[in-house]
C-alpha atoms as a PDB file:
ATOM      1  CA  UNK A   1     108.426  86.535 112.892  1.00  0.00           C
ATOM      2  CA  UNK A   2     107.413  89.628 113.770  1.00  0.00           C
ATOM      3  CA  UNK A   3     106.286  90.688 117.061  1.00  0.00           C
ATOM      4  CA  UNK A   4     105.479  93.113 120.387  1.00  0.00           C
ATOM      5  CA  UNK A   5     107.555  91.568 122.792  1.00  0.00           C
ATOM      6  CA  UNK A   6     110.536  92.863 123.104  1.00  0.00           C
ATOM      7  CA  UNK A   7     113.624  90.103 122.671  1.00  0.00           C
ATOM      8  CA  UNK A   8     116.062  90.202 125.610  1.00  0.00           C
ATOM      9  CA  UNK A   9     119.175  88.778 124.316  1.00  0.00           C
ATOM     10  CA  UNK A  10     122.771  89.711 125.191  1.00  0.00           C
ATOM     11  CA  UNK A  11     126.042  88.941 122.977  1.00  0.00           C
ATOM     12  CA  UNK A  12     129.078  87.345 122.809  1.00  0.00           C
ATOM     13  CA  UNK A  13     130.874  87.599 119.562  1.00  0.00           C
ATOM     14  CA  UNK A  14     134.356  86.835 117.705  1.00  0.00           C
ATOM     15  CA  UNK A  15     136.576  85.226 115.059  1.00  0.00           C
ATOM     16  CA  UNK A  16     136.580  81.640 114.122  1.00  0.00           C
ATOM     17  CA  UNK A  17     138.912  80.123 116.743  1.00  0.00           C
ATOM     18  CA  UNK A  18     138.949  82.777 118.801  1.00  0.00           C
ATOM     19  CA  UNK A  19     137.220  81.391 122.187  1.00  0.00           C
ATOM     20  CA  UNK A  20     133.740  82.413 121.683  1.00  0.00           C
ATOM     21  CA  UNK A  21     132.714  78.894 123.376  1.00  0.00           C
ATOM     22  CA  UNK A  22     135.470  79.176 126.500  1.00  0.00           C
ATOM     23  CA  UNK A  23     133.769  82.673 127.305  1.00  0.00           C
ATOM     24  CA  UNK A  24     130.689  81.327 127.196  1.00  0.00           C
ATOM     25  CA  UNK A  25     131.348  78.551 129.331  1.00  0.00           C
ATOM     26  CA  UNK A  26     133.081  80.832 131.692  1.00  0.00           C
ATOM     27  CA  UNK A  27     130.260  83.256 131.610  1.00  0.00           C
ATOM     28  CA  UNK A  28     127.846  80.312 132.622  1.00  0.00           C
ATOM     29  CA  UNK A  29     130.187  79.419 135.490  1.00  0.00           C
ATOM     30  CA  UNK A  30     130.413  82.879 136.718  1.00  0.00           C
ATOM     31  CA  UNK A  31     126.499  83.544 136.454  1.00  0.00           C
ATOM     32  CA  UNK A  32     125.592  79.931 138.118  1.00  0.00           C
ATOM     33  CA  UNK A  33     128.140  80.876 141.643  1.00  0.00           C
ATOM     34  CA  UNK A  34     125.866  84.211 141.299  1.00  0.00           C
ATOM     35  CA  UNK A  35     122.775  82.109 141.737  1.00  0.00           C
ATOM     36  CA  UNK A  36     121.617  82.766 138.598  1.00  0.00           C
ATOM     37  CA  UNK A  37     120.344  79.687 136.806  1.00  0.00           C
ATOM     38  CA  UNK A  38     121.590  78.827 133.484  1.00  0.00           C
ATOM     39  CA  UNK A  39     121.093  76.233 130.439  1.00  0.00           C
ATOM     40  CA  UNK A  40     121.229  75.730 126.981  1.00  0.00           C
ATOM     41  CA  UNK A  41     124.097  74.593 124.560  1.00  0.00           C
ATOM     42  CA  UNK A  42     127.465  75.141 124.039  1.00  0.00           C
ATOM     43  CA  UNK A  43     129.666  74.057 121.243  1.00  0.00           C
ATOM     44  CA  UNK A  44     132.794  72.800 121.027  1.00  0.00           C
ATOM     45  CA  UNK A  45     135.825  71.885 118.473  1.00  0.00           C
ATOM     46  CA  UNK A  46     137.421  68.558 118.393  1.00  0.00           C
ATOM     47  CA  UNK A  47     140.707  68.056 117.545  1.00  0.00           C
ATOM     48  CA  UNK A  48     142.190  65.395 115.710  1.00  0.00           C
ATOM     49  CA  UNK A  49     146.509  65.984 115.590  1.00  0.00           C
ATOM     50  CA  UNK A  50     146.024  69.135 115.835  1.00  0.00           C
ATOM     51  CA  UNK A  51     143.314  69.625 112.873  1.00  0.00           C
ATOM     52  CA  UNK A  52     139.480  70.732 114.169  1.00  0.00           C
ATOM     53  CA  UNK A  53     137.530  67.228 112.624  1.00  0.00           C
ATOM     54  CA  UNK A  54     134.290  68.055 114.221  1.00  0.00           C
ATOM     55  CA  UNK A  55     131.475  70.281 116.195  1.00  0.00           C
ATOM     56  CA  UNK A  56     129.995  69.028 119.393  1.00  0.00           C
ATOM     57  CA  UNK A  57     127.371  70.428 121.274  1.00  0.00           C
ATOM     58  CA  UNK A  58     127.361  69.946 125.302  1.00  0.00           C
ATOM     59  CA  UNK A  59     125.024  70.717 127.820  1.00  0.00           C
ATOM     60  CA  UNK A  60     125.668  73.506 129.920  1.00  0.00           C
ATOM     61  CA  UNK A  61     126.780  72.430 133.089  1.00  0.00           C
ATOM     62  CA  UNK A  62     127.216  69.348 131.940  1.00  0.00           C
ATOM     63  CA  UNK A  63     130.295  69.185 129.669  1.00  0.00           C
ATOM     64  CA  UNK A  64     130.717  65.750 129.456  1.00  0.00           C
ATOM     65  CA  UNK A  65     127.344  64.929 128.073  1.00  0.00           C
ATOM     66  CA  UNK A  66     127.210  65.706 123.914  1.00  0.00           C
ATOM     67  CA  UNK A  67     126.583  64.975 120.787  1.00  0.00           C
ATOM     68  CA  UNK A  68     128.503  65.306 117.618  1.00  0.00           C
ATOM     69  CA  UNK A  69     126.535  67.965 115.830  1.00  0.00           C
ATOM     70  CA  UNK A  70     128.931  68.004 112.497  1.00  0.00           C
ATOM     71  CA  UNK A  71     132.097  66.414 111.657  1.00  0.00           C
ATOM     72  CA  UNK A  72     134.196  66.835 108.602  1.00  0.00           C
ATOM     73  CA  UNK A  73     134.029  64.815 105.157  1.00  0.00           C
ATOM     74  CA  UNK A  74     131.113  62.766 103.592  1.00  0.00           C
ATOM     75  CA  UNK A  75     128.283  61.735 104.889  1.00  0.00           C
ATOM     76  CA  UNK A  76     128.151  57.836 105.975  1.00  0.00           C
ATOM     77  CA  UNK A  77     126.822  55.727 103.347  1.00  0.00           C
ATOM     78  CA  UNK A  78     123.570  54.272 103.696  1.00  0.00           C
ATOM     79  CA  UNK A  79     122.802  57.397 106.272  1.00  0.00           C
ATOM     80  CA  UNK A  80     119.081  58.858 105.801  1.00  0.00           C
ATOM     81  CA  UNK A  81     119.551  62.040 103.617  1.00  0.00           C
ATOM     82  CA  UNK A  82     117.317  64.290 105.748  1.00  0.00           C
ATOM     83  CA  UNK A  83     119.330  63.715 108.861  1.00  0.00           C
ATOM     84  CA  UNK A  84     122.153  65.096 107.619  1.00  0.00           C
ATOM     85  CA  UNK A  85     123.116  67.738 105.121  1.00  0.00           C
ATOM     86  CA  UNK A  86     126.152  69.433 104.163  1.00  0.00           C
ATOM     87  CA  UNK A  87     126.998  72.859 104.517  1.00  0.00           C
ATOM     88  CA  UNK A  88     130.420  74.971 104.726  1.00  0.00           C
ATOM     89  CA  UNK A  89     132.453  71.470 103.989  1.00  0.00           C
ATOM     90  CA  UNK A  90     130.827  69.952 107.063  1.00  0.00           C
ATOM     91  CA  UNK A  91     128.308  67.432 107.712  1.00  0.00           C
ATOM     92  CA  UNK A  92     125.411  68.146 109.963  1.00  0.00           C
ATOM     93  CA  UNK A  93     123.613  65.936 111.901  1.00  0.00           C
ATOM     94  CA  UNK A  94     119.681  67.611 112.203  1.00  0.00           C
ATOM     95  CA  UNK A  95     118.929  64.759 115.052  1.00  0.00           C
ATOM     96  CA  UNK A  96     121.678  65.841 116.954  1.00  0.00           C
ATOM     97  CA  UNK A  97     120.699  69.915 116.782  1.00  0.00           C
ATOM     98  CA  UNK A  98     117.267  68.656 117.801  1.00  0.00           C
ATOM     99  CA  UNK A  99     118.734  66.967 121.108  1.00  0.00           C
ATOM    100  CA  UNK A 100     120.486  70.014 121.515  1.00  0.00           C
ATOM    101  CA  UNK A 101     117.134  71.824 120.791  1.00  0.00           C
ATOM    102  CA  UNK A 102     115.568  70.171 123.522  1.00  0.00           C
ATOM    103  CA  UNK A 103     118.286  71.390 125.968  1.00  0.00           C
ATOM    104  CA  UNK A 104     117.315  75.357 124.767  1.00  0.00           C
ATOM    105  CA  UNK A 105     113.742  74.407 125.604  1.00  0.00           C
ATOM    106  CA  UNK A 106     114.372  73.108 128.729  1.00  0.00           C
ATOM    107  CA  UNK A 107     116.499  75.627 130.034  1.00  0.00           C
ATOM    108  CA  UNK A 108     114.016  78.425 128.583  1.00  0.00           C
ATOM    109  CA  UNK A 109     111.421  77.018 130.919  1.00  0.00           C
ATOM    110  CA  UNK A 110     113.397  76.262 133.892  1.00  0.00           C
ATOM    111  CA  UNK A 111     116.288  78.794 134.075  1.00  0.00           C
ATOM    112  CA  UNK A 112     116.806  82.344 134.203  1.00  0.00           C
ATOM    113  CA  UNK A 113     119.775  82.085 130.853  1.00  0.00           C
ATOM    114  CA  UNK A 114     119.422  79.947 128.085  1.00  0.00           C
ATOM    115  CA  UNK A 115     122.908  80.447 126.010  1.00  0.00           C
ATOM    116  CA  UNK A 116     122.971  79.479 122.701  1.00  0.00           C
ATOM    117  CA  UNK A 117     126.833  78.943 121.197  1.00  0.00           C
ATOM    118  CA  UNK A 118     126.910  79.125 117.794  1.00  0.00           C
ATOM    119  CA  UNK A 119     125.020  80.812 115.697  1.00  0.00           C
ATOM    120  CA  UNK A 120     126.443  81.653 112.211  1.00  0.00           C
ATOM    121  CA  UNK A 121     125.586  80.868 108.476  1.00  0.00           C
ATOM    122  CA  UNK A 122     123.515  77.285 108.919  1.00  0.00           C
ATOM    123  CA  UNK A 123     121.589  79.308 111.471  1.00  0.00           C
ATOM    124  CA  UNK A 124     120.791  82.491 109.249  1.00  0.00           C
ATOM    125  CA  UNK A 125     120.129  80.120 106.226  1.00  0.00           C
ATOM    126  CA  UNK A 126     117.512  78.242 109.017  1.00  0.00           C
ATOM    127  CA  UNK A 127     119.239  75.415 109.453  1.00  0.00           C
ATOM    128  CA  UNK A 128     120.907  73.965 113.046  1.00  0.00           C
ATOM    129  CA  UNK A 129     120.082  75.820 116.101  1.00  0.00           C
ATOM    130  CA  UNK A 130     117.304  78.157 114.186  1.00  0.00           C
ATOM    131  CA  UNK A 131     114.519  76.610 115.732  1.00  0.00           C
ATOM    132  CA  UNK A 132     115.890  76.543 119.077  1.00  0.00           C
ATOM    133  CA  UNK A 133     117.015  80.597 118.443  1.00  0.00           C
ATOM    134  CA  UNK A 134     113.378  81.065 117.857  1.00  0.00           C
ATOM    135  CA  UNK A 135     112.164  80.021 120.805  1.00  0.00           C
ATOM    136  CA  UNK A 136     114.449  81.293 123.208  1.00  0.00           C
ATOM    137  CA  UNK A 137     113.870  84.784 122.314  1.00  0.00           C
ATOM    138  CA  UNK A 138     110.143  84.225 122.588  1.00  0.00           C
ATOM    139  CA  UNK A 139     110.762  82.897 125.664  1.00  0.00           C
ATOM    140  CA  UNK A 140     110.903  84.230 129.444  1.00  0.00           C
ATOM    141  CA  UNK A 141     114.985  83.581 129.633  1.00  0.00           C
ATOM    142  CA  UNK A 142     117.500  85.741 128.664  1.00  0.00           C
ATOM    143  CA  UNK A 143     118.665  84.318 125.869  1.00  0.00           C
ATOM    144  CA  UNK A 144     122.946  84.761 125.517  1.00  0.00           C
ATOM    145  CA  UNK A 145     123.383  84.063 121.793  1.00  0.00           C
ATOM    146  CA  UNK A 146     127.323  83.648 120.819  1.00  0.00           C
ATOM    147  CA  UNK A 147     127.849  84.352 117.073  1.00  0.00           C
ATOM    148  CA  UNK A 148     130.579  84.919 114.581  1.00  0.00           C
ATOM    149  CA  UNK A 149     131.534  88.257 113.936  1.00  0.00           C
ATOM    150  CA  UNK A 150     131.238  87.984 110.264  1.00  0.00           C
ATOM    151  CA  UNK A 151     127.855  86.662 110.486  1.00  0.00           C
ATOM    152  CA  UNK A 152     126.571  89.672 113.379  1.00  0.00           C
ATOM    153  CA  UNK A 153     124.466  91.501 110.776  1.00  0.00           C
ATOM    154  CA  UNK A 154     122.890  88.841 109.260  1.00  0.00           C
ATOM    155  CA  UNK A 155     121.627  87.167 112.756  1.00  0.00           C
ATOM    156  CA  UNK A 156     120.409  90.488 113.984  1.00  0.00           C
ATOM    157  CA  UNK A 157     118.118  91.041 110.291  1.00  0.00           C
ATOM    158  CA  UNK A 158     117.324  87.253 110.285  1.00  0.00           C
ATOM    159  CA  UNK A 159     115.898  87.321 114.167  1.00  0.00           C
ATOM    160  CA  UNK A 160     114.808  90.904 114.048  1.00  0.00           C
ATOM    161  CA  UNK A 161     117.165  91.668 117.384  1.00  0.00           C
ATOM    162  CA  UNK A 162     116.949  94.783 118.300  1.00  0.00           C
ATOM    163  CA  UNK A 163     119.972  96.387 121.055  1.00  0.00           C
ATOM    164  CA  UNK A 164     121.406  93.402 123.362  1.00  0.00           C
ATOM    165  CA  UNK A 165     121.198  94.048 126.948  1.00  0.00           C
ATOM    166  CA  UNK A 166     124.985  93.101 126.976  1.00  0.00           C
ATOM    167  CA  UNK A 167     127.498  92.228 124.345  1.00  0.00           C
ATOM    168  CA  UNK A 168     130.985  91.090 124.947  1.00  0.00           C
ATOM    169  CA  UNK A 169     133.761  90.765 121.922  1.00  0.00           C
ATOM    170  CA  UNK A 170     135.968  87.651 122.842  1.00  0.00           C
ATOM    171  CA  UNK A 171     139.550  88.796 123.876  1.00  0.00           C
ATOM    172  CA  UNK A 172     138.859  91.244 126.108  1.00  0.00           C
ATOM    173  CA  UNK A 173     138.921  89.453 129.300  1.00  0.00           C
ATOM    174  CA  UNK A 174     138.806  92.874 131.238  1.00  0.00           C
ATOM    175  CA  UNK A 175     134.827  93.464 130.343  1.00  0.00           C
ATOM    176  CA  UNK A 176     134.000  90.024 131.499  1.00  0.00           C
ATOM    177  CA  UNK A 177     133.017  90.861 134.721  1.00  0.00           C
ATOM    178  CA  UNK A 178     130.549  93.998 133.199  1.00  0.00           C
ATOM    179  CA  UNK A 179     129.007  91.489 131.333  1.00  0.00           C
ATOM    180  CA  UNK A 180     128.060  88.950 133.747  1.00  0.00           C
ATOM    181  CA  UNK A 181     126.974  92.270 136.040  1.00  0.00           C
ATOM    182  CA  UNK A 182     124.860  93.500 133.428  1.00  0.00           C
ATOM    183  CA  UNK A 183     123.039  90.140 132.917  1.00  0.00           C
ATOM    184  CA  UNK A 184     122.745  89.656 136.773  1.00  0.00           C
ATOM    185  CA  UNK A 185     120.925  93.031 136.972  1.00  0.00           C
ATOM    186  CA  UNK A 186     118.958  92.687 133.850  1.00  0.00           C
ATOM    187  CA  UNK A 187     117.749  88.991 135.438  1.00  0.00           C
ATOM    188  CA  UNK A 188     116.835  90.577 138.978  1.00  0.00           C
ATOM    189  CA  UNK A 189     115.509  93.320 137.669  1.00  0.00           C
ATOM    190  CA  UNK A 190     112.710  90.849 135.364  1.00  0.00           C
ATOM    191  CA  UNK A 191     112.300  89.119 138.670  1.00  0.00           C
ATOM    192  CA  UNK A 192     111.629  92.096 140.823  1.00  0.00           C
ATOM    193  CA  UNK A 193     107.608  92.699 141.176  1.00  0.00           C
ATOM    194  CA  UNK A 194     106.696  95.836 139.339  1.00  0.00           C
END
């Protein structure tokens, strides 16, 4: 996709485990009591005794809606083939990244944020949230995308990003608040007439 319009995305990047999805949830909290309006997805682990068994993907704001977006182990039998597919020794479920799709494309057209949490391999190789990347960084809304730090260079080539308004590396809770000020200002600062 090439294109004009410049992409306003910001960051938030880290390790496997390392809280990328707590930040971002914390970021939405701390942008929403700023009166800035915020959607889109964030993913979670679940735990099984103490072992990460699946992926599920909440609405932001709403953590207690979700769907299970990939789980460990084989696919169910008698399960359609193109509704799930295995990748990295988990099974994804395409209907549920297209409910979780839908909450991207809300939030692009009704909020000032749209975060997307996570974006790694399936995503690069066009699979999961792709679609939903896509169209958030054609969109109005700043789009917060919240990738794996192994896979940074291969989202920025695959989405032709150019430099994030903001990034934040999980772990350093000090540059939280910078962060959320930099996305407040680069929000107001869209919204102010020219």
């Amino acid at each position: 996709m090439t294109s004009n319009m410049t992409k306003r995305w910001a960051l938030i990047v880290g390790g496997k485990g390392a809280g990328k999805s707590t930040a971002a949830t914390r970021v939405a909290n701390m942008l929403a009591t700023r009166g800035i309006a915020v959607g889109g997805v964030i993913q979670e682990a679940v735990h099984e005794d103490g072992e990460r068994v699946a992926y599920r993907a909440c609405h932001v704001g709403e953590p207690t809606s979700g769907v299970i977006i990939a789980h460990r182990g084989a696919p169910p039998k008698g399960t359609q083939t193109n509704a799930l597919r295995e990748f990295c020794s988990l099974v994804f479920d395409d209907d549920a990244f297209a409910a979780a799709g839908a909450w991207v494309r809300q939030a692009m057209n009704a909020c000032d944020v749209v975060i997307i949490d996570e974006v790694s391999k399936l995503e690069v190789s066009g699979g999961g949230h792709h679609n939903a990347i896509r169209d958030a960084l054609a969109g109005r809304a700043l789009a917060i995308l919240v990738v794996r730090d192994h896979q940074l260079f291969a989202v920025v080539e695959k989405f032709e990003l150019e430099d994030a308004v903001a990034s934040l590396e999980v772990g350093d809770d000090d540059a939280i608040d910078a962060f959320v000020d930099t996305i407040v200002c680069a929000v107001r600062t869209t919204e102010s007439p020219s």
